[in-house]
N, C-alpha and C. Protein backbone atom coordinates (compact mmCIF):
# COMPACT_ATOMS: atom_id res chain seq x y z
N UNK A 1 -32.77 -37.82 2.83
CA UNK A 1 -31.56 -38.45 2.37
C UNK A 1 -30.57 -37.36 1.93
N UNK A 2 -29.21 -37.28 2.56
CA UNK A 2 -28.38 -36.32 1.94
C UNK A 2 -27.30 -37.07 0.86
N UNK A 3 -27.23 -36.14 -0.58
CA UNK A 3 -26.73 -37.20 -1.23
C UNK A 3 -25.73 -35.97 -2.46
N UNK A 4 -24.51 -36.14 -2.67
CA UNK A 4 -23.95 -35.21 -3.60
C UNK A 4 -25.04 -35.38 -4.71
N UNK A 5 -24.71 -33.74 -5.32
CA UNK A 5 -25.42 -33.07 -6.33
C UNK A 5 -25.60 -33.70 -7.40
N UNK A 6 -26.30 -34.60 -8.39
CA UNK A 6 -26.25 -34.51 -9.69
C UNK A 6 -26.48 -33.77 -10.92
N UNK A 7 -25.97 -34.23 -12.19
CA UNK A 7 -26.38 -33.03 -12.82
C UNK A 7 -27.82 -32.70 -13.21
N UNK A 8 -28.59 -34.14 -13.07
CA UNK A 8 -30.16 -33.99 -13.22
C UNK A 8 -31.13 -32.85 -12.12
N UNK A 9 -29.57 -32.74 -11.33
CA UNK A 9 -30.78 -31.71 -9.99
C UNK A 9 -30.56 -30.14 -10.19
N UNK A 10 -30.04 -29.71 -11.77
CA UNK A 10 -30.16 -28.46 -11.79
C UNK A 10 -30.76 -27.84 -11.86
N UNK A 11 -32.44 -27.94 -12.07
CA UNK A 11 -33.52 -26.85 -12.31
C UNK A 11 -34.08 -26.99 -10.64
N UNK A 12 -34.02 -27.85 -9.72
CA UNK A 12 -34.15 -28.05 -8.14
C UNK A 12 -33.03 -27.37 -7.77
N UNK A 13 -31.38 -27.33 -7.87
CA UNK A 13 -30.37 -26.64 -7.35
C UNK A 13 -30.59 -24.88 -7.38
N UNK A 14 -30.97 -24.97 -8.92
CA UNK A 14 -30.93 -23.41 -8.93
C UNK A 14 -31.74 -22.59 -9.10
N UNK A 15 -33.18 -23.19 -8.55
CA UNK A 15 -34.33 -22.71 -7.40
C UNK A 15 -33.91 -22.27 -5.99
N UNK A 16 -32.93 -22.92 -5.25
CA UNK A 16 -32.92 -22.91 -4.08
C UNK A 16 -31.88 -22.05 -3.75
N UNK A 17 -31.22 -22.27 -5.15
CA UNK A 17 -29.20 -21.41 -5.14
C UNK A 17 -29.73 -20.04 -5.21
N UNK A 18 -30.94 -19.46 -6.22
CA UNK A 18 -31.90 -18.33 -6.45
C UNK A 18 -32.19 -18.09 -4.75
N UNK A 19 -32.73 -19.08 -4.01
CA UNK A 19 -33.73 -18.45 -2.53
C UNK A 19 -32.42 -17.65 -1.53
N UNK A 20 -30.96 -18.73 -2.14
CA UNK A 20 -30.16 -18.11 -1.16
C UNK A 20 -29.64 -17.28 -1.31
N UNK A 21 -29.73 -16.70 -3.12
CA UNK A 21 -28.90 -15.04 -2.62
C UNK A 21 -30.09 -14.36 -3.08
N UNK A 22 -31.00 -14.24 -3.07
CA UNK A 22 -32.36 -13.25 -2.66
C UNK A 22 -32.09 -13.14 -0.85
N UNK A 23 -31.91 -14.44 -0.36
CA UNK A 23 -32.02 -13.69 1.16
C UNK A 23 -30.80 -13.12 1.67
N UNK A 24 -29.93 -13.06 0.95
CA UNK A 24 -28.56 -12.08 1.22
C UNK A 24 -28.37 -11.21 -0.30
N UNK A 25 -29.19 -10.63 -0.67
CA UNK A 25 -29.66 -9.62 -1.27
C UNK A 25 -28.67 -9.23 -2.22
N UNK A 26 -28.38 -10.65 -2.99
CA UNK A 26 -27.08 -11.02 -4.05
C UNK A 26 -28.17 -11.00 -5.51
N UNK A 27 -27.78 -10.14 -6.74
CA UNK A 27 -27.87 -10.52 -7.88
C UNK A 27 -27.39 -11.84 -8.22
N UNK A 28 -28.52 -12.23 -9.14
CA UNK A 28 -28.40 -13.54 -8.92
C UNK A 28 -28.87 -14.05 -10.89
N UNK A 29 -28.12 -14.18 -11.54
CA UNK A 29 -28.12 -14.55 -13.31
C UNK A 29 -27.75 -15.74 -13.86
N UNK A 30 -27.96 -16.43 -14.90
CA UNK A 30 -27.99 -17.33 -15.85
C UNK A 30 -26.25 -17.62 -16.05
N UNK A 31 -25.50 -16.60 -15.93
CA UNK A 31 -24.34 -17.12 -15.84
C UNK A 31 -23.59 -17.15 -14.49
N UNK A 32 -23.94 -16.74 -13.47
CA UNK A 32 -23.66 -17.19 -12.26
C UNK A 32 -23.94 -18.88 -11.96
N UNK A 33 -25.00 -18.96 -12.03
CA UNK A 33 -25.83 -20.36 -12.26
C UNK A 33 -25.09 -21.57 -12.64
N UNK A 34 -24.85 -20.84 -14.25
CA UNK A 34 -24.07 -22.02 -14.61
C UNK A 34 -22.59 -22.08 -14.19
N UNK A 35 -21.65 -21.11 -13.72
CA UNK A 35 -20.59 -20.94 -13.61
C UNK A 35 -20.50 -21.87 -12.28
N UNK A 36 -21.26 -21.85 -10.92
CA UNK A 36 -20.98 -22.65 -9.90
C UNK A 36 -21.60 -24.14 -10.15
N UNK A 37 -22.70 -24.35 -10.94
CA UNK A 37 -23.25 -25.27 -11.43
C UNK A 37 -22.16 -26.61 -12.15
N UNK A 38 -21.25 -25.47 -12.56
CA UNK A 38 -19.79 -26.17 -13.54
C UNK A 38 -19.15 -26.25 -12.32
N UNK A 39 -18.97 -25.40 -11.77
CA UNK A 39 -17.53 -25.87 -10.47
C UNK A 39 -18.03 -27.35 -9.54
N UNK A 40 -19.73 -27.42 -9.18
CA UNK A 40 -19.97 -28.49 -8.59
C UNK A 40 -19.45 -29.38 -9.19
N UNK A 41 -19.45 -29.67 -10.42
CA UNK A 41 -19.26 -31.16 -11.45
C UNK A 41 -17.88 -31.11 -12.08
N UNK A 42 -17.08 -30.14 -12.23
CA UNK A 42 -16.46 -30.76 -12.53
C UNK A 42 -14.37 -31.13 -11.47
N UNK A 43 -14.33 -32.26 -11.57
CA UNK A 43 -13.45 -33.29 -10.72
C UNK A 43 -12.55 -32.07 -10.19
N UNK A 44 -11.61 -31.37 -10.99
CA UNK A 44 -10.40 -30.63 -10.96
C UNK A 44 -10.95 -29.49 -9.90
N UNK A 45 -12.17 -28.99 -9.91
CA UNK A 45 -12.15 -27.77 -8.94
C UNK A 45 -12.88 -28.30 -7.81
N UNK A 46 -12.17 -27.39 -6.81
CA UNK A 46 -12.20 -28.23 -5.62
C UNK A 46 -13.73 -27.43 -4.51
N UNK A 47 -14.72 -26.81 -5.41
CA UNK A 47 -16.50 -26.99 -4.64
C UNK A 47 -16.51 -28.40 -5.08
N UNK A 48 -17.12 -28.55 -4.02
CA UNK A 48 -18.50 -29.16 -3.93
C UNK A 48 -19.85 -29.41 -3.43
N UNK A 49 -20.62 -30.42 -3.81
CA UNK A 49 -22.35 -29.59 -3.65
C UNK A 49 -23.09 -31.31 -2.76
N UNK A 50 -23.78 -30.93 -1.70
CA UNK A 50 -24.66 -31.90 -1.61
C UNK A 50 -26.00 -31.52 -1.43
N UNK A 51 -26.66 -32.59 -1.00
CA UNK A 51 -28.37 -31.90 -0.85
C UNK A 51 -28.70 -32.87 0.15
N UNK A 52 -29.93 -32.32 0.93
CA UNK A 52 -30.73 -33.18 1.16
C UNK A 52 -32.45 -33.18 0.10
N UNK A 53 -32.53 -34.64 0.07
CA UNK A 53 -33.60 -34.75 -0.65
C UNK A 53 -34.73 -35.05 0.11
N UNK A 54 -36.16 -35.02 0.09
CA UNK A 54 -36.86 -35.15 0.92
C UNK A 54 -38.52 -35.97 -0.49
N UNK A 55 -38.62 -36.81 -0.55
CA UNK A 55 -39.72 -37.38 -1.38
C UNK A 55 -39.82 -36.79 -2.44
N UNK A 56 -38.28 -37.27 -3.56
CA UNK A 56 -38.23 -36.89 -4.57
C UNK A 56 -38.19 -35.15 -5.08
N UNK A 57 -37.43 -34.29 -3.62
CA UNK A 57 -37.33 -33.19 -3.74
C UNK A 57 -36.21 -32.59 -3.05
N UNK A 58 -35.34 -32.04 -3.64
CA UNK A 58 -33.96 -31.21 -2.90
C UNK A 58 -34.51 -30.39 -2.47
N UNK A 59 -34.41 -30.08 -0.98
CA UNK A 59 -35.30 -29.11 -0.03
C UNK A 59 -33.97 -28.38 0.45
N UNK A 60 -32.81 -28.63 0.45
CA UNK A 60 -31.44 -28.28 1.03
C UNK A 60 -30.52 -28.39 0.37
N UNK A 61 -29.42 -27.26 0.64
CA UNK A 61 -28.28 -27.66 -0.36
C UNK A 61 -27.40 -27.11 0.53
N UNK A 62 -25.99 -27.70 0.01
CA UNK A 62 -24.71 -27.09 1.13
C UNK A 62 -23.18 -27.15 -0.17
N UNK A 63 -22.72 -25.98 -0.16
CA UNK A 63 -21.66 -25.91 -0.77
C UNK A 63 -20.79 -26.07 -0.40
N UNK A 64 -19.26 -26.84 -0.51
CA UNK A 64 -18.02 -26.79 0.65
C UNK A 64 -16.91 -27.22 -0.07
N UNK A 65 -15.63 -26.70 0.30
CA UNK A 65 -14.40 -26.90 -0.26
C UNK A 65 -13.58 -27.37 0.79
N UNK A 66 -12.57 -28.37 0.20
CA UNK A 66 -10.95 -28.70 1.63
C UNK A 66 -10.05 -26.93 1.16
N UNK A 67 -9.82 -27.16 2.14
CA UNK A 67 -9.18 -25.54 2.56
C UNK A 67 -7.71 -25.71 3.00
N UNK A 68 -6.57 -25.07 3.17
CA UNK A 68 -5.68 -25.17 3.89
C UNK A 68 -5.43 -24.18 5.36
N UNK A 69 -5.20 -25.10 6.50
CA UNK A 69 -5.29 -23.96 7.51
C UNK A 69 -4.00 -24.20 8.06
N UNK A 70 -3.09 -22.93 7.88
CA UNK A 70 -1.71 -22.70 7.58
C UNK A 70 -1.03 -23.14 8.84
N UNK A 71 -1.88 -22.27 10.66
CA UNK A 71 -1.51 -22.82 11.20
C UNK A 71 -1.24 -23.39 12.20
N UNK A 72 -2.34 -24.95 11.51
CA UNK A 72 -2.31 -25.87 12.03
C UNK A 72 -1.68 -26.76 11.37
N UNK A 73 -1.32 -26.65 9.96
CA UNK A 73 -0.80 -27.36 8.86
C UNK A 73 -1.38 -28.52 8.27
N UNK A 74 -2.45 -28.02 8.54
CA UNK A 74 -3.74 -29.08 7.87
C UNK A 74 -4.47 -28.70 7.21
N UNK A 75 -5.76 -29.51 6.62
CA UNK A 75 -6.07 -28.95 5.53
C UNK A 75 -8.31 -28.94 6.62
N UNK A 76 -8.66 -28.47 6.43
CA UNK A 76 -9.95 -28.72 6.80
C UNK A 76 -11.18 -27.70 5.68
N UNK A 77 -12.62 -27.81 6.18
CA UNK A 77 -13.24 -28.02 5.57
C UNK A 77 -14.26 -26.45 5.40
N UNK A 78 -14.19 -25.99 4.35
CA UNK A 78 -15.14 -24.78 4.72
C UNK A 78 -16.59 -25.06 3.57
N UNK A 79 -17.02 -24.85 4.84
CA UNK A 79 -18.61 -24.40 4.10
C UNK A 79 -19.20 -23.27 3.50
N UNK A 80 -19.02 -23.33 2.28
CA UNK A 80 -19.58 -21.72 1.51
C UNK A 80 -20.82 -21.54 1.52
N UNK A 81 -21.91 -22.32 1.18
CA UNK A 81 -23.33 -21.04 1.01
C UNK A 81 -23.79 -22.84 1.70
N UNK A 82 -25.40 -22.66 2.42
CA UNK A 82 -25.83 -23.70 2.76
C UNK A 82 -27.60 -23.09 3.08
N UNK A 83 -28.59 -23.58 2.50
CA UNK A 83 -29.83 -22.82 2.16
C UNK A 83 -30.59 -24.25 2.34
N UNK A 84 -31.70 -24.16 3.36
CA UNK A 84 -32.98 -24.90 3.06
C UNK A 84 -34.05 -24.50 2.78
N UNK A 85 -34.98 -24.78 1.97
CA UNK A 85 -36.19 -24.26 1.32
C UNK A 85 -36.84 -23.74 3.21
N UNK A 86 -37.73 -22.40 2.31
CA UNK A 86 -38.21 -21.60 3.89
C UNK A 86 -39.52 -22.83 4.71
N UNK A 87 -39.97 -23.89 3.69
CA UNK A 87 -41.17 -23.90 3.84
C UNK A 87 -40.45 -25.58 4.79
N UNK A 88 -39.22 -26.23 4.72
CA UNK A 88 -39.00 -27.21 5.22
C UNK A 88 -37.96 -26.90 6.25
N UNK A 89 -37.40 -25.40 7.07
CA UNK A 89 -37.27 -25.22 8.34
C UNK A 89 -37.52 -25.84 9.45
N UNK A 90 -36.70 -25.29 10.32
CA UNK A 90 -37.22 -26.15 11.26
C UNK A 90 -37.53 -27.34 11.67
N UNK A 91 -37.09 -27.90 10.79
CA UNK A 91 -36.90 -29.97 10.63
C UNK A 91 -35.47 -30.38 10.61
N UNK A 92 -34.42 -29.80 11.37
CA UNK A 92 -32.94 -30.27 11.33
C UNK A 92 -32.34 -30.47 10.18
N UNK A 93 -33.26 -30.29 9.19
CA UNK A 93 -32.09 -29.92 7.63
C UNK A 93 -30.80 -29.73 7.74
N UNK A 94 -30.73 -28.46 8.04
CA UNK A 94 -29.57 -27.41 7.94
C UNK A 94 -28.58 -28.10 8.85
N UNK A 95 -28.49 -28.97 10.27
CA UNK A 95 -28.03 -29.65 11.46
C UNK A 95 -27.43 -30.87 10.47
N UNK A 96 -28.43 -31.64 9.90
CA UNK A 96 -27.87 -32.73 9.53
C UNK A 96 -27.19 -32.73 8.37
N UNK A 97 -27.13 -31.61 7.39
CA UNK A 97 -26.06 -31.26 6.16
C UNK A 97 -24.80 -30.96 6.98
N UNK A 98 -24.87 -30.30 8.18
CA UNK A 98 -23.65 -29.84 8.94
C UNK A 98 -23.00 -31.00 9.09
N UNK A 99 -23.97 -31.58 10.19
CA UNK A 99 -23.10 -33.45 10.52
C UNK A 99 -23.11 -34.11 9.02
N UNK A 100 -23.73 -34.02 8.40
CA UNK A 100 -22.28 -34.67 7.14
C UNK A 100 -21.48 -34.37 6.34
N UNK A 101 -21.51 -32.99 6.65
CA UNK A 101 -20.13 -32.55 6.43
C UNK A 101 -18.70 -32.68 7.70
N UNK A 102 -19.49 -33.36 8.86
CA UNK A 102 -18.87 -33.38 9.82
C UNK A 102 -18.26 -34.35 9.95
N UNK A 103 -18.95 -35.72 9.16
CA UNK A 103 -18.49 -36.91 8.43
C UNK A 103 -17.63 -37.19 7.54
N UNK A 104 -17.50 -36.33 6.80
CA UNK A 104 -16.74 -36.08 5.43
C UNK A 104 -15.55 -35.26 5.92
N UNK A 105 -15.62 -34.58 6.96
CA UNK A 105 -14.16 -34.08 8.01
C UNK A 105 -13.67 -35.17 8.36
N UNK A 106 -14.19 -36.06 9.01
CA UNK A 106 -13.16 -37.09 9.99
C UNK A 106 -12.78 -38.12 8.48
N UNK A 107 -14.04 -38.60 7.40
CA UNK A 107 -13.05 -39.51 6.78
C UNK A 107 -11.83 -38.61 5.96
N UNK A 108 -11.92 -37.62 5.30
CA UNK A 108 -10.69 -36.96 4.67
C UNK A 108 -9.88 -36.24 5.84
N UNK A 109 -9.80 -36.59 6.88
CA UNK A 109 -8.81 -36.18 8.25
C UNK A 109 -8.42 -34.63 7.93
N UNK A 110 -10.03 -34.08 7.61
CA UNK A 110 -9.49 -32.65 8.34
C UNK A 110 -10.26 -31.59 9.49
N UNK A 111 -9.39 -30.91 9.37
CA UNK A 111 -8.90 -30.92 11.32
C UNK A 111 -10.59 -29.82 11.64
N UNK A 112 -11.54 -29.54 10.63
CA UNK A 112 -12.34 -29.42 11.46
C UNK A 112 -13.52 -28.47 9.81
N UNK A 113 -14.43 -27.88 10.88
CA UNK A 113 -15.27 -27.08 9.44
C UNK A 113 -15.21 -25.94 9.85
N UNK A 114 -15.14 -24.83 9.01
CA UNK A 114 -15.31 -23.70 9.29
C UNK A 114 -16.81 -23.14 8.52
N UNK A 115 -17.04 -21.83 8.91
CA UNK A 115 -18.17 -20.94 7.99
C UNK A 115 -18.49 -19.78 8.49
N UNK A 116 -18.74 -18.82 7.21
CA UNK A 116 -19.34 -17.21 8.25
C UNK A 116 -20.69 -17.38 7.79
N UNK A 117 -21.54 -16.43 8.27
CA UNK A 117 -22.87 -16.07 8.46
C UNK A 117 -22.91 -15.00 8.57
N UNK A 118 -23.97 -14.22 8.04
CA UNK A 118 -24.25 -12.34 8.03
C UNK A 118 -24.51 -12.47 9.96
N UNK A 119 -24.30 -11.20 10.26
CA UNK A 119 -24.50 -11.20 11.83
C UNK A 119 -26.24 -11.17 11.94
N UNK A 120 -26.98 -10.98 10.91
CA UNK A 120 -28.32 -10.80 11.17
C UNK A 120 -28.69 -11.87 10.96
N UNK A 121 -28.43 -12.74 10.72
CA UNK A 121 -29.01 -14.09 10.06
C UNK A 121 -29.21 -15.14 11.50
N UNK A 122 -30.25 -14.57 12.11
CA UNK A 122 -30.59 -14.71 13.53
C UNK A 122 -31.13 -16.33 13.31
N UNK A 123 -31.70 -16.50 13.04
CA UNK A 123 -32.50 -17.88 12.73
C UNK A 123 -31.30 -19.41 12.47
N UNK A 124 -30.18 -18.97 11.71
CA UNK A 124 -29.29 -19.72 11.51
C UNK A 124 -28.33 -19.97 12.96
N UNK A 125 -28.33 -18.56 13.64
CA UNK A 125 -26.83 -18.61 14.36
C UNK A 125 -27.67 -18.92 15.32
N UNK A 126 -29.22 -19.60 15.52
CA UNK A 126 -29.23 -20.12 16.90
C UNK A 126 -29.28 -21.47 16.79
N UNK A 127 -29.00 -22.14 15.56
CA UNK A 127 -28.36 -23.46 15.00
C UNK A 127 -26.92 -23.59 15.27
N UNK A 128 -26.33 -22.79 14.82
CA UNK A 128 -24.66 -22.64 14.87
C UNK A 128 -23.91 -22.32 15.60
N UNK A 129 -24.83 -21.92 16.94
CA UNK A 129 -24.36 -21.38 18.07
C UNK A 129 -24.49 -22.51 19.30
N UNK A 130 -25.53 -23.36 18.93
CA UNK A 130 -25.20 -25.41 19.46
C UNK A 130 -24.45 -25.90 19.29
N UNK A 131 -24.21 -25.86 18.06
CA UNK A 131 -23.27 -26.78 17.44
C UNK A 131 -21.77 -26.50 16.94
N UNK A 132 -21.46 -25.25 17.26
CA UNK A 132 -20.15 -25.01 16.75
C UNK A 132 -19.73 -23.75 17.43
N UNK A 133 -18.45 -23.48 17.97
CA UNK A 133 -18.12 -21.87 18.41
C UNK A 133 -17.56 -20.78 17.75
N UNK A 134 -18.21 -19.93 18.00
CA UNK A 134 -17.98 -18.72 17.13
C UNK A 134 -16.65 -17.92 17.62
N UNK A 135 -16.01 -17.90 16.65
CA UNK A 135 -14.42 -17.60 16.70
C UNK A 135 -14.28 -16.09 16.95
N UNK A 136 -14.90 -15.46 17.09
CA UNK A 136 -14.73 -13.84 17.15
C UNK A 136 -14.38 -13.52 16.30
N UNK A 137 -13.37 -14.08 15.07
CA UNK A 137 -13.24 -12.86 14.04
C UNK A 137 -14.34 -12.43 13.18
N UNK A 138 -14.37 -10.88 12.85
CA UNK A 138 -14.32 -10.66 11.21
C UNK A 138 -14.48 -10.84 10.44
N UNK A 139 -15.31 -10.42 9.20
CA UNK A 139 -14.61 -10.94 8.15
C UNK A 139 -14.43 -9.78 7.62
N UNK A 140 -13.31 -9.28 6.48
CA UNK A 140 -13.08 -8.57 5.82
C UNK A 140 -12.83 -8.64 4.41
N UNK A 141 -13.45 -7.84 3.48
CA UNK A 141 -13.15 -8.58 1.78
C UNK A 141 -13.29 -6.88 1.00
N UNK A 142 -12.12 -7.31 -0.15
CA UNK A 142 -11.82 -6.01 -0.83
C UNK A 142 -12.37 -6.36 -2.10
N UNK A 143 -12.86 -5.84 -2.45
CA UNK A 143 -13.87 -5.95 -3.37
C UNK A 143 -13.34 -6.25 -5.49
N UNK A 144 -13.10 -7.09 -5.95
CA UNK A 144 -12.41 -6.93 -7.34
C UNK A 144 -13.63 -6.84 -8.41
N UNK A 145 -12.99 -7.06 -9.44
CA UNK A 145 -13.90 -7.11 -10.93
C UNK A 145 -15.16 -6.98 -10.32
């Protein structure tokens, strides 16, 4: 069942929020945690969090914001971090968080989803490479605080 985040699913969220920046080799602390933990819940900022649950267990999670894409002059959908437990792979998890976020594109009419991926993250991009085309760019980021 994929179902937005509640706040009862934070010691399950940030088990799994932990698996995903261990595998992109992100420090990962008690106030990070709570800082995106707060952006899921609250109304004004514009993350948000769903899961899939699997027999009383969040095995998946997917982070995503409406975006503006300048130009097309629309607004569409990016997916920030999206992690399924290692041990429930390979069962279309990761596919079917995509398609509902792919759902949640057409009812808020935007014009499509975006997302990057490390180039090594071989296992993902032969998911993402079905289902979506890879734009050739880049990414580039300057580093602050």
């Amino acid at each position: 069942m994929i179902r937005d985040l509640k706040q009862s699913d934070f010691e399950n969220w940030s088990e799994l929020y932990k698996g995903y920046a261990n595998f992109y080799k992100v420090p990962m602390n008690v106030e990070i945690l709570d800082s995106v933990w707060a952006w899921l819940h609250d109304k004004k900022h514009v993350v948000r969090g769903i899961c899939y649950e699997l027999e009383g267990k969040i095995v998946g999670i997917a982070h995503y914001r409406s975006m503006p894409r300048p130009l097309k002059g629309q607004y569409m959908c990016f997916l920030d971090d999206l992690f399924v437990e290692p041990n429930y792979r390979n069962k279309k998890i990761g596919r079917k968080l995509i398609e509902y976020l792919k759902s949640l594109s057409e009812e808020n009419n935007w014009c499509g989803i975006r997302w990057a991926t490390h180039f090594s993250n071989e296992n993902a991009k032969k998911l993402y490479d079905k289902i979506a085309n890879n734009t050739g760019f880049d990414l580039y980021e300057i580093k602050g605080n």
